[in-house]
Protein backbone atom coordinates (compact mmCIF):
# COMPACT_ATOMS: atom_id res chain seq x y z
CA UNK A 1 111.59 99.83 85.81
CA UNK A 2 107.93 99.27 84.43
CA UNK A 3 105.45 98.67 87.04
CA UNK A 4 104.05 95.02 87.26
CA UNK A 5 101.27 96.32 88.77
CA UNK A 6 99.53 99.16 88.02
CA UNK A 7 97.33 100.25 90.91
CA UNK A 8 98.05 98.81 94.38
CA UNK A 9 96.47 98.91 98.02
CA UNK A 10 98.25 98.23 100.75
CA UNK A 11 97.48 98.20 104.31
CA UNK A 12 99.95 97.73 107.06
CA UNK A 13 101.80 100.17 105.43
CA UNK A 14 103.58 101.45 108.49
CA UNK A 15 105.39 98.35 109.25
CA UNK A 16 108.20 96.76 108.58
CA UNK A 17 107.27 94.90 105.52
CA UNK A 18 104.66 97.08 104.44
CA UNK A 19 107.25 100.25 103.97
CA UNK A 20 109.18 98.09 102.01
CA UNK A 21 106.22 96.94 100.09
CA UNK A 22 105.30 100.60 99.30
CA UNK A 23 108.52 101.36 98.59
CA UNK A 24 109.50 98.76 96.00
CA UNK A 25 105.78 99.51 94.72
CA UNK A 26 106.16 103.09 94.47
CA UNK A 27 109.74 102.80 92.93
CA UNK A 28 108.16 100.93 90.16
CA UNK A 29 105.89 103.19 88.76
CA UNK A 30 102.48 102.14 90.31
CA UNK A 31 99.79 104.56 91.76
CA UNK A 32 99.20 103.36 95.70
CA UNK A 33 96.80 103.82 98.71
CA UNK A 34 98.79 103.57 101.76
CA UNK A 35 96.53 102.56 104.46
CA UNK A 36 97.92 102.21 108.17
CA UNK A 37 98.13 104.49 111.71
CA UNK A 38 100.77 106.28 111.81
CA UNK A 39 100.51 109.29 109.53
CA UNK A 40 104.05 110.95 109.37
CA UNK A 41 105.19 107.49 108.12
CA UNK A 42 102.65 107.48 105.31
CA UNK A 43 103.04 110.47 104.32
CA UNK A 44 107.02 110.73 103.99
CA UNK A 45 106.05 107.37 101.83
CA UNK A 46 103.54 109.66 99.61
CA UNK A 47 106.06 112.06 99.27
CA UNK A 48 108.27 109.71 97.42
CA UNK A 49 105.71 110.06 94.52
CA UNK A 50 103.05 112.59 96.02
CA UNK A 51 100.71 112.10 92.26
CA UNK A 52 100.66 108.86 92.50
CA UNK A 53 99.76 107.96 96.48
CA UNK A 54 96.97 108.87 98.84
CA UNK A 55 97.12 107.85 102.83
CA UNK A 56 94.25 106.54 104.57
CA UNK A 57 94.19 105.78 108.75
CA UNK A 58 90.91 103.57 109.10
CA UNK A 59 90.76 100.96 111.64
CA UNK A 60 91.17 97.92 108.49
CA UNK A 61 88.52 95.94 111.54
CA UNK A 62 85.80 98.95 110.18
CA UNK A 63 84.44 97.82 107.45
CA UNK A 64 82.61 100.82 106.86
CA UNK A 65 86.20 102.55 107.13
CA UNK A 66 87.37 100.47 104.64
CA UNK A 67 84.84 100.81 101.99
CA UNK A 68 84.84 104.20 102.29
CA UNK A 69 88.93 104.26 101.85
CA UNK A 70 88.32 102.05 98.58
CA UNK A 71 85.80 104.53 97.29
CA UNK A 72 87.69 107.31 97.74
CA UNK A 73 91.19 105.38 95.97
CA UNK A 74 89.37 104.22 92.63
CA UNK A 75 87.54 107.74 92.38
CA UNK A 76 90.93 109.35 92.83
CA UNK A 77 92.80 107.34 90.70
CA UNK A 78 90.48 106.62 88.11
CA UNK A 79 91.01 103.10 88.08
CA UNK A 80 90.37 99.70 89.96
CA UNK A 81 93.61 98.08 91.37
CA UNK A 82 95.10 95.32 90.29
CA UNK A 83 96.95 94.49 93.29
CA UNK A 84 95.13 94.48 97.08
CA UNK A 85 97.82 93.32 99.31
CA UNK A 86 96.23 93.37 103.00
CA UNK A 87 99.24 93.29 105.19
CA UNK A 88 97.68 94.72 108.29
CA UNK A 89 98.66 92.53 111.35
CA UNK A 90 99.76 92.51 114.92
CA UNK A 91 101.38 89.85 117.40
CA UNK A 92 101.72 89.23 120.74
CA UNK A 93 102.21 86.38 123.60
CA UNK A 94 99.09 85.01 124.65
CA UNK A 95 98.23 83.14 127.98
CA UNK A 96 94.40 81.38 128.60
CA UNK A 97 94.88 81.78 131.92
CA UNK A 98 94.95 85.08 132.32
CA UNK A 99 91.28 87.37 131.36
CA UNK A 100 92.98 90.36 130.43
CA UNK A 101 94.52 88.03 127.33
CA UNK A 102 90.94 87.23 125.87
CA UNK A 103 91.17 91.27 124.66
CA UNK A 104 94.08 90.34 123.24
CA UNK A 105 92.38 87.53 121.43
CA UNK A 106 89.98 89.19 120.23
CA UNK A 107 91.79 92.46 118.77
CA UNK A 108 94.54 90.24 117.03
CA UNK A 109 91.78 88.11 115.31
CA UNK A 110 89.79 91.81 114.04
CA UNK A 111 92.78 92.87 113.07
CA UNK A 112 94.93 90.10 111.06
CA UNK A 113 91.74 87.41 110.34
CA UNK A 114 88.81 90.06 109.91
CA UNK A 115 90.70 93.00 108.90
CA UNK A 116 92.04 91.01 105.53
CA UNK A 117 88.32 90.41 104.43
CA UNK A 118 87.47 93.57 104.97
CA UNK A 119 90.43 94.68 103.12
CA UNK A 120 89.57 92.65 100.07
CA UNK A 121 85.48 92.89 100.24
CA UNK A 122 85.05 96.37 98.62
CA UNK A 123 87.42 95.12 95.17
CA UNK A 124 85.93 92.03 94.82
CA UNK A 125 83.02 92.56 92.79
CA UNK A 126 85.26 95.58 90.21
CA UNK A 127 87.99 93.23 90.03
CA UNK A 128 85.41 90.37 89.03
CA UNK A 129 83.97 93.13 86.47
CA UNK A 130 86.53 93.82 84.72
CA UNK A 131 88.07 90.24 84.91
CA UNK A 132 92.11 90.54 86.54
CA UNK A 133 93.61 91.13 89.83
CA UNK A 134 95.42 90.03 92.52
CA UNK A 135 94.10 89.50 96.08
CA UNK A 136 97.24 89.02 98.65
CA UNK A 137 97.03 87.98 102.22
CA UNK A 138 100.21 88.30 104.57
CA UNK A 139 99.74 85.19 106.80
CA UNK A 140 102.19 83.84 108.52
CA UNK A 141 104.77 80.05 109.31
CA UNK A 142 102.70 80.60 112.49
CA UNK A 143 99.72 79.86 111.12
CA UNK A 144 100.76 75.92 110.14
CA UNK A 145 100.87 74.75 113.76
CA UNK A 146 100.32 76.56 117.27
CA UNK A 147 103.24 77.34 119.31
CA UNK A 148 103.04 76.96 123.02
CA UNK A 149 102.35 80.88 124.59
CA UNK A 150 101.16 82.27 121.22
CA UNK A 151 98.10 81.10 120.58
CA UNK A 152 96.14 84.28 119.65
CA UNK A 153 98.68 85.03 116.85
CA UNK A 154 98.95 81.24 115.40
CA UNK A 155 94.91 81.12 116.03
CA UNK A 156 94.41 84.51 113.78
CA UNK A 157 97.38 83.51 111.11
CA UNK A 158 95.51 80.19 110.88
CA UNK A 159 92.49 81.39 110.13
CA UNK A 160 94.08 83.63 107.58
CA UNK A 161 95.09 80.84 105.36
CA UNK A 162 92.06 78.90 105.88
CA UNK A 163 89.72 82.16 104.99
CA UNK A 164 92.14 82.73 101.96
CA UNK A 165 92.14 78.71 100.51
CA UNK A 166 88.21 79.38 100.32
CA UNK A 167 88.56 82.65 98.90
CA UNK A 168 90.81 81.00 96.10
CA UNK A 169 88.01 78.59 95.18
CA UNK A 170 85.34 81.20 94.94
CA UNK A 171 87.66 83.24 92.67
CA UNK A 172 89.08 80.09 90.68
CA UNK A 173 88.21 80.69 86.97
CA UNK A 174 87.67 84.52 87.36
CA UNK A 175 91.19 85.80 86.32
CA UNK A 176 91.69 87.02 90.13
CA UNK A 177 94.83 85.22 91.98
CA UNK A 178 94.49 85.05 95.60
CA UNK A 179 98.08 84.84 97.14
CA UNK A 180 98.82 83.41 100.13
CA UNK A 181 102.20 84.71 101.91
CA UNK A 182 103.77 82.82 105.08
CA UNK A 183 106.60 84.92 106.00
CA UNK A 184 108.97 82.70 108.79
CA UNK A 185 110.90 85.42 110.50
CA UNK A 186 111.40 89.07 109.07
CA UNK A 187 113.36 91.66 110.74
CA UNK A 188 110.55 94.00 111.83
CA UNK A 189 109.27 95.33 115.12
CA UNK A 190 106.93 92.61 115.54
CA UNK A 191 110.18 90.25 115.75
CA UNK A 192 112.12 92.72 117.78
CA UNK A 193 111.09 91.76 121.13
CA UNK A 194 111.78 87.91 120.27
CA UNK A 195 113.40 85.99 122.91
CA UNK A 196 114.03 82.71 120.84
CA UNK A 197 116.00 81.86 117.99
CA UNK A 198 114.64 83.06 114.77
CA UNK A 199 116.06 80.83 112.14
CA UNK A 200 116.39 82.30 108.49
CA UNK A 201 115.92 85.96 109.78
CA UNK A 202 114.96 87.88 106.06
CA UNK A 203 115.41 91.56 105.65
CA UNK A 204 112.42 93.32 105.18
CA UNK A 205 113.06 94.52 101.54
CA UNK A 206 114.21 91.16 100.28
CA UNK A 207 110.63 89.65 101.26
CA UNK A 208 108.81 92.58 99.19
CA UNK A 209 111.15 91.86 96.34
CA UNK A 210 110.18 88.51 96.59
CA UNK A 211 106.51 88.46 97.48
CA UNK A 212 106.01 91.34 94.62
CA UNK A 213 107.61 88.46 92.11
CA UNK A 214 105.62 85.59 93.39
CA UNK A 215 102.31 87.48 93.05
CA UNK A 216 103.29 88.42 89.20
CA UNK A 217 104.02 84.94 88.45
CA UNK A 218 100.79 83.91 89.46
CA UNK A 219 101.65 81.78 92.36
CA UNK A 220 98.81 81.59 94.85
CA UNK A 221 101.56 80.22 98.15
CA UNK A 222 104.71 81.92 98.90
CA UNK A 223 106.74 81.55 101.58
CA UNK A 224 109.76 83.87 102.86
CA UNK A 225 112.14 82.61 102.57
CA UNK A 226 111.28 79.07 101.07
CA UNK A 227 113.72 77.74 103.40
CA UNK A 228 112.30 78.29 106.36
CA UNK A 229 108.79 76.36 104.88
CA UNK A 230 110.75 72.82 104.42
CA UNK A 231 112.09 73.28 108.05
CA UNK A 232 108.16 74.02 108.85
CA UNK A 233 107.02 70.90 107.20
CA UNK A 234 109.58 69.01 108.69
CA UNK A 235 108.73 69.81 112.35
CA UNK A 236 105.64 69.21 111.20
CA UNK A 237 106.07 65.68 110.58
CA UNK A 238 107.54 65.01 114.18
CA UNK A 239 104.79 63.55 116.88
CA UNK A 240 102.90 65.69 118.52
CA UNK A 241 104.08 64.64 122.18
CA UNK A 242 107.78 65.28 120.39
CA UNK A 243 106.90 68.75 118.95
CA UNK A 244 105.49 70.27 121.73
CA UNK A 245 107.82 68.94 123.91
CA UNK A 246 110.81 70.57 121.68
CA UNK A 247 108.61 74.08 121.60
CA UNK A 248 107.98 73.91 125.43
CA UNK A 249 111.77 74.55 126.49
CA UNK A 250 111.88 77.58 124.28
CA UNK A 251 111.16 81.51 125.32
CA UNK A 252 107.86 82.95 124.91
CA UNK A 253 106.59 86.05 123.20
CA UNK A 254 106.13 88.68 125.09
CA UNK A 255 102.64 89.48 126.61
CA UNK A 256 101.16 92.70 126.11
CA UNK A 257 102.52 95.10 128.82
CA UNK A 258 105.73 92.95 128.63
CA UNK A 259 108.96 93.84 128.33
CA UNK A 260 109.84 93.92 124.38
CA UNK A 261 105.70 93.43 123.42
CA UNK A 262 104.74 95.27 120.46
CA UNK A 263 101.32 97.66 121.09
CA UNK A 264 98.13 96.63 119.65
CA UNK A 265 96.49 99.43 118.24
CA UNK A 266 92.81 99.35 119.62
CA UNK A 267 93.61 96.99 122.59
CA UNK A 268 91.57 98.34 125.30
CA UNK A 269 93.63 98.84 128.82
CA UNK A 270 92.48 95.83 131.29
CA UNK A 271 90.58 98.51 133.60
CA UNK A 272 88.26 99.41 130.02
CA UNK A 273 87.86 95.55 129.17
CA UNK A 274 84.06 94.70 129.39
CA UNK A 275 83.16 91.50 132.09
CA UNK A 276 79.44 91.22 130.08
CA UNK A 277 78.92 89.73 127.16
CA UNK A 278 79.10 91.88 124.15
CA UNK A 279 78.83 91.63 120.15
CA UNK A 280 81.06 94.11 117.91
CA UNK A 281 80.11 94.93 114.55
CA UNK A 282 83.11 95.46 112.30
């Protein structure tokens, strides 16, 4: 099959989505920088088309990291891609009340709010120059409304979509589509340690089919699968008093140090969080 795209980057690759992402990529002929942690899992991706990949472990929060990785991927492959999907992203259950959450906060919003900018920041002004592109943020359903005991990950997902809707207009008019996806429920290890119902589950490889086809068409909202956004928009139209009333009853995510909570790369351990008041530089 010709490749849509030609040159990709993709971060997150390690996941769930983001394997299948490389691997439908890969399969189709284009040249890829797999960025995520786990090295044995990018490389056995690589080796599926070792001349055409490179694997990069930065922290996608350093933005340093990141320019460097993007640097390195257009002098190695010659060219400027024409497809940044920034896929990165963690989740977990999130209570106010309890200070060891507020690392929590903070690491999910570096990683799937600040980690997408940084993603896209060092393409920006190549893809401007030589006039096409495609700019793709994995968001999430989560991101349309908070859900009682997840506020970190509907809080970072939120300001995903927000960040990317300006991004959009900046772009508008310069041949570069900025994609916004809102996966509902995909059957990943972030969803593994779900205690409530996940209605219109998706297998991983049928959301990158899909997402890959949505981004070639030009379309600058997708959701996986469509379904699950009318169901969204319908809650959505409920009253608030009747909303959160329905979401109360139901399970939480899992807290970090949970049984069934995913780990959050970065996340330091409660004993190592800091009780001053302290800026971070990405």
């Amino acid at each position: 099959m010709a490749a849509t795209f030609q040159n990709a980057v993709l971060t997150g690759a390690c996941g769930g989505l983001g394997q299948a992402l490389a691997r439908e990529l890969i399969g189709q002929g284009a040249a890829v920088a797999l960025v995520g942690l786990h090295l044995p899992t990018l490389q056995a991706l690589a080796a599926m088309a070792p001349g055409r990949c490179a694997v990069y472990t930065p922290d996608v929060s350093d933005s340093i990291a990141m320019q460097a990785m993007a640097a390195d991927w257009m002098a190695r492959s010659g060219a400027v891609p024409d497809l940044v999907i920034a896929n990165a992203g963690v989740a977990g259950g999130f209570d106010t009340a309890e200070a060891d959450d507020l690392a929590v906060l903070r690491r999910m919003l570096e990683i799937n709010l600040l980690g997408a900018a940084t993603t896209f920041q060092p393409f920006v002004k190549a893809m401007r120059a030589q006039r096409r592109g495609a700019l793709v943020g994995v968001a999430s359903i989560a991101g349309w409304r908070g859900m009682p005991g997840n506020g970190a990950y509907c809080a970072s997902k939120g300001g995903l979509i927000r960040y990317l809707e300006s991004l959009r207009a900046e772009l508008r008019g310069e041949s570069i589509v900025v994609s916004t996806v809102s996966p509902g429920y995909l059957r990943t290890a972030l969803t593994a340690g779900n205690r409530f119902a996940m209605p219109g589950l998706m297998e991983p490889e049928a959301a990158a089919r899909a997402l890959l086809a949505g981004v070639a068409q030009g379309r600058t909202h997708i959701v996986l699968p469509a379904r699950i956004g009318w169901l969204a928009r319908l809650l959505n139209l409920l009253p608030d008093a009747l909303h959160d009333r329905l979401l109360l009853g139901q399970p939480r995510k899992p807290r970090v140090g949970e049984a069934g909570a995913t780990a959050i790369p970065g996340l330091p351990l409660p004993a190592e969080t800091p009780i001053h008041n302290e800026s971070k530089n990405a």
